[in-house]
C-alpha atoms as a PDB file:
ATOM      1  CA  UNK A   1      -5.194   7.142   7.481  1.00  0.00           C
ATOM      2  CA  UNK A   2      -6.775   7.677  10.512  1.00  0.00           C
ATOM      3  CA  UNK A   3     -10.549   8.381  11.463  1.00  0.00           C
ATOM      4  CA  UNK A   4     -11.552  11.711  10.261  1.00  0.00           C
ATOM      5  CA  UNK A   5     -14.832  11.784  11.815  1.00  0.00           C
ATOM      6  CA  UNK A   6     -14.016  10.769  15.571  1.00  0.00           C
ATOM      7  CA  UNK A   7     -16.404  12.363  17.467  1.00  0.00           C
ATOM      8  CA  UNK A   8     -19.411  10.329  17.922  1.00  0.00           C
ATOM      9  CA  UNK A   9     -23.070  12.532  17.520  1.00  0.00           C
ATOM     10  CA  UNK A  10     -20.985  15.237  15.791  1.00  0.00           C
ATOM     11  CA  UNK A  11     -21.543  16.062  12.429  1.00  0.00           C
ATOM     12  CA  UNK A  12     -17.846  15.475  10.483  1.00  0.00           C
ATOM     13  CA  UNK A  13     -16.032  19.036   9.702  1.00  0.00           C
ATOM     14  CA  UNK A  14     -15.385  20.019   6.443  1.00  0.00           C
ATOM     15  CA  UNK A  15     -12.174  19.217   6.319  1.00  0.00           C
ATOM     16  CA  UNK A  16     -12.609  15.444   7.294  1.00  0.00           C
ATOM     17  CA  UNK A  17     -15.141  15.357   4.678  1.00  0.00           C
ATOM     18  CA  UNK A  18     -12.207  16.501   2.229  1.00  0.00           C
ATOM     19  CA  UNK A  19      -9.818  13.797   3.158  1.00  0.00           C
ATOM     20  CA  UNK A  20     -12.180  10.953   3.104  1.00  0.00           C
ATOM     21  CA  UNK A  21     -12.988  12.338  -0.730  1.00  0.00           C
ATOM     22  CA  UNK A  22      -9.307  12.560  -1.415  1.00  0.00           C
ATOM     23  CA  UNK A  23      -8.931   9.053   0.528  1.00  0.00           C
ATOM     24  CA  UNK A  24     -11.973   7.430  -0.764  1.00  0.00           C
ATOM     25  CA  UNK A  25     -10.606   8.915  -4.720  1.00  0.00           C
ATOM     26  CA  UNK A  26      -7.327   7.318  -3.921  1.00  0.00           C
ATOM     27  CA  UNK A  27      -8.279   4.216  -2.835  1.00  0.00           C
ATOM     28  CA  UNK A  28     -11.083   3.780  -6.387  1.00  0.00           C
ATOM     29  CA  UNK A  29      -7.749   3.465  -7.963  1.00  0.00           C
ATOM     30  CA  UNK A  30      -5.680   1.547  -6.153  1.00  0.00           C
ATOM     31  CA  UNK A  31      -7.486  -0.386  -3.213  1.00  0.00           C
ATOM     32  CA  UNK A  32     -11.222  -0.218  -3.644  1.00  0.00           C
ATOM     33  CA  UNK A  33     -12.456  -3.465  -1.487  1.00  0.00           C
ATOM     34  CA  UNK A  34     -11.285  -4.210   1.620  1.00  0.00           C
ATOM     35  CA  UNK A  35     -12.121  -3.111   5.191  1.00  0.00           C
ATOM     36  CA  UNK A  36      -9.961   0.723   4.718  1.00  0.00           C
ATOM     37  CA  UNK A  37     -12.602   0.997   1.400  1.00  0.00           C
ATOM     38  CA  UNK A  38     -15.361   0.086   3.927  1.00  0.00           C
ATOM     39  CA  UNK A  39     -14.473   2.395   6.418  1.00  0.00           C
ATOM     40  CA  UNK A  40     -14.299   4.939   3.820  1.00  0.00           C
ATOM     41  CA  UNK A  41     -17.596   4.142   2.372  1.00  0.00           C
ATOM     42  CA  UNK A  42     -19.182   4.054   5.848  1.00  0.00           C
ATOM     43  CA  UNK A  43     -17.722   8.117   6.715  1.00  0.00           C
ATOM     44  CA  UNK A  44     -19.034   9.343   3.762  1.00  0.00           C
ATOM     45  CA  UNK A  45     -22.394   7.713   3.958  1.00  0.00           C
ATOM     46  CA  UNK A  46     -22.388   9.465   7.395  1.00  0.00           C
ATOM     47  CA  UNK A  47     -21.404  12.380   6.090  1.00  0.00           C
ATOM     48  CA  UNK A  48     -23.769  12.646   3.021  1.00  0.00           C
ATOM     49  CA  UNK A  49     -26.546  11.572   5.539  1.00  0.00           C
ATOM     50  CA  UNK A  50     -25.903  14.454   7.814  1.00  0.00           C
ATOM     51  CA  UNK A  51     -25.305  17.263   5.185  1.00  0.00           C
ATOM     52  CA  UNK A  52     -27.967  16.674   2.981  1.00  0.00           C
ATOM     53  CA  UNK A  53     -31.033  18.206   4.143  1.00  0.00           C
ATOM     54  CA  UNK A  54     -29.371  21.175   4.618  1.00  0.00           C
ATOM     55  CA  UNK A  55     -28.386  20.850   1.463  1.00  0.00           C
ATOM     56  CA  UNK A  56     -31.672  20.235   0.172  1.00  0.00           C
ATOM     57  CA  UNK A  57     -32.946  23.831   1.930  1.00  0.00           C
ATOM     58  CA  UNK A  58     -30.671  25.739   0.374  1.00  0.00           C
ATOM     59  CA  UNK A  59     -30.975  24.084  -3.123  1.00  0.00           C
ATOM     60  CA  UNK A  60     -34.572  24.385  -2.958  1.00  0.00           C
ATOM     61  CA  UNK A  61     -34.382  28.556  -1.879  1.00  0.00           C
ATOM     62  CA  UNK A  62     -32.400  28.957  -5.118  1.00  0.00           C
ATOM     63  CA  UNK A  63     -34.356  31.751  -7.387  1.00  0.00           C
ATOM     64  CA  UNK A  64     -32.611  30.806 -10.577  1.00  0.00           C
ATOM     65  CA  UNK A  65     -35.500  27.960 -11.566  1.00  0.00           C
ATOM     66  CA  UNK A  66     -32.632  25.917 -13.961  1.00  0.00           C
ATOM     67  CA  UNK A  67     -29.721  26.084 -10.954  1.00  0.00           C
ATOM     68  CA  UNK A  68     -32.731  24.927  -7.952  1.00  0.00           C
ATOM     69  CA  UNK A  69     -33.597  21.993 -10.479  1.00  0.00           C
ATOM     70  CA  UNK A  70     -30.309  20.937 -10.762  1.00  0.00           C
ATOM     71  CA  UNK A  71     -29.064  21.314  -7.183  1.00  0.00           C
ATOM     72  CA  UNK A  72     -32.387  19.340  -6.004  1.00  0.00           C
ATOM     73  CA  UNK A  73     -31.350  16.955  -8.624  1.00  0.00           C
ATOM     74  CA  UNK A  74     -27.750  16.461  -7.439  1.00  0.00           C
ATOM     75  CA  UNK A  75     -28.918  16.195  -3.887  1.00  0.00           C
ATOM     76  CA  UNK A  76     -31.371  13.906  -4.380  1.00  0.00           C
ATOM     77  CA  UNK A  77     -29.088  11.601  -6.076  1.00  0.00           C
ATOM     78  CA  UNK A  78     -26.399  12.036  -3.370  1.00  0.00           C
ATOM     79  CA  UNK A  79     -29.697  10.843  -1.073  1.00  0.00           C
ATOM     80  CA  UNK A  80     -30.123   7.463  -3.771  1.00  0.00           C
ATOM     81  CA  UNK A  81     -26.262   6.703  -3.624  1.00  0.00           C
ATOM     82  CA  UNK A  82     -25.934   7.093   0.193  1.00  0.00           C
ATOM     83  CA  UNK A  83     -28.069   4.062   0.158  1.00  0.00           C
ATOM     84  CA  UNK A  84     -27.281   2.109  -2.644  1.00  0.00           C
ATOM     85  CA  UNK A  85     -25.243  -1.150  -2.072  1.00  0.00           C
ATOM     86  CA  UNK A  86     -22.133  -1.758  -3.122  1.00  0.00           C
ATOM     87  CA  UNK A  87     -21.852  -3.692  -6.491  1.00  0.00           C
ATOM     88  CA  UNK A  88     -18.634  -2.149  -7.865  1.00  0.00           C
ATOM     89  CA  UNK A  89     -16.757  -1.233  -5.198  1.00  0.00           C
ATOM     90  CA  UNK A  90     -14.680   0.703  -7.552  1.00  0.00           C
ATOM     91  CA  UNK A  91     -17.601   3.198  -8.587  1.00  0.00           C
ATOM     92  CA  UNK A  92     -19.083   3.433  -5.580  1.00  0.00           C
ATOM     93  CA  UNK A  93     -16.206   5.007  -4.104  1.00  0.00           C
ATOM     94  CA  UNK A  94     -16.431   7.625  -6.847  1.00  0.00           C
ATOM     95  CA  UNK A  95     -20.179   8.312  -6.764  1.00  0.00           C
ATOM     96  CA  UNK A  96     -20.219   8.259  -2.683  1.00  0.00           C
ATOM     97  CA  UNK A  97     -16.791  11.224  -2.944  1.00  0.00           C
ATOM     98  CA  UNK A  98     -18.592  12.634  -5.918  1.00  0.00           C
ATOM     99  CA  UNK A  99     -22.205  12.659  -3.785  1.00  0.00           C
ATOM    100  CA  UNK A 100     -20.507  14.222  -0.390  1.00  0.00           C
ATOM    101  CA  UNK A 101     -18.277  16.844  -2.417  1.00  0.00           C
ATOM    102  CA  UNK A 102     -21.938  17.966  -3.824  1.00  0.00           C
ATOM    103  CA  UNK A 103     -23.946  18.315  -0.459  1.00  0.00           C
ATOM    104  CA  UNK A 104     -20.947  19.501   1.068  1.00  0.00           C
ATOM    105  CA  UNK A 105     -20.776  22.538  -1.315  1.00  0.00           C
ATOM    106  CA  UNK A 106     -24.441  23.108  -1.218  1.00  0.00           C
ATOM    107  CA  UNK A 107     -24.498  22.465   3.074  1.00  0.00           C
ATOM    108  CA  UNK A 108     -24.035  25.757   5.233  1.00  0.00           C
ATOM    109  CA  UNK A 109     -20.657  25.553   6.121  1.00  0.00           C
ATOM    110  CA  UNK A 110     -19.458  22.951   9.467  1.00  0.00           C
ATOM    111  CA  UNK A 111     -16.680  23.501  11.241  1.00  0.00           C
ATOM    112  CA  UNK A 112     -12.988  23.339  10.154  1.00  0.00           C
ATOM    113  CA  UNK A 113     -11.372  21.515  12.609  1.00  0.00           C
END
């Protein structure tokens, strides 16, 4: 797999951000230590870091009180497991794909390519 996010002080496209969540999915299962898992982990840490305050303003302009409260919720965990260590590599593969397909969806949209 090669680096989906190769330009340096450029946000990652959406589309990189969907292969490393594919990749990152993929390797939970099969692979989840090791230095590809670590470069994994490291993209979408980048990625969660630079979607989620845009996230957070849209989340928080929601009217519906119940959908704002849970997409505040969702991004603020995304925030926690962006910094969290890794203990089981395993899960934190899954919460880090689960964390950047959330801010992702709630992010304006990047660039495709």
């Amino acid at each position: 797999m090669t680096d989906a996010t190769a330009i340096p002080d450029q946000p990652p496209t959406r589309q990189a951000i969907t292969l490393d969540i594919a990749y990152a999915q993929d390797l939970a299962v099969r692979e989840p230590a090791g230095e590809s898992a670590d470069q994994v982990r490291e993209r979408l840490r980048t990625a969660i870091r630079a979607l989620v305050d845009d996230a957070e303003r849209y989340a928080s302009g929601l009217a519906d009180s119940r959908a704002r409260d849970i997409a505040l919720e969702t991004v603020r965990h995304a925030r926690t497991v962006a910094e969290d260590p890794v203990g089981n590599p395993e899960a934190n593969l899954r919460l880090l794909a689960n964390a950047a397909k959330s801010v992702s969806r709630y992010a304006r949209p990047v660039a495709t390519a």
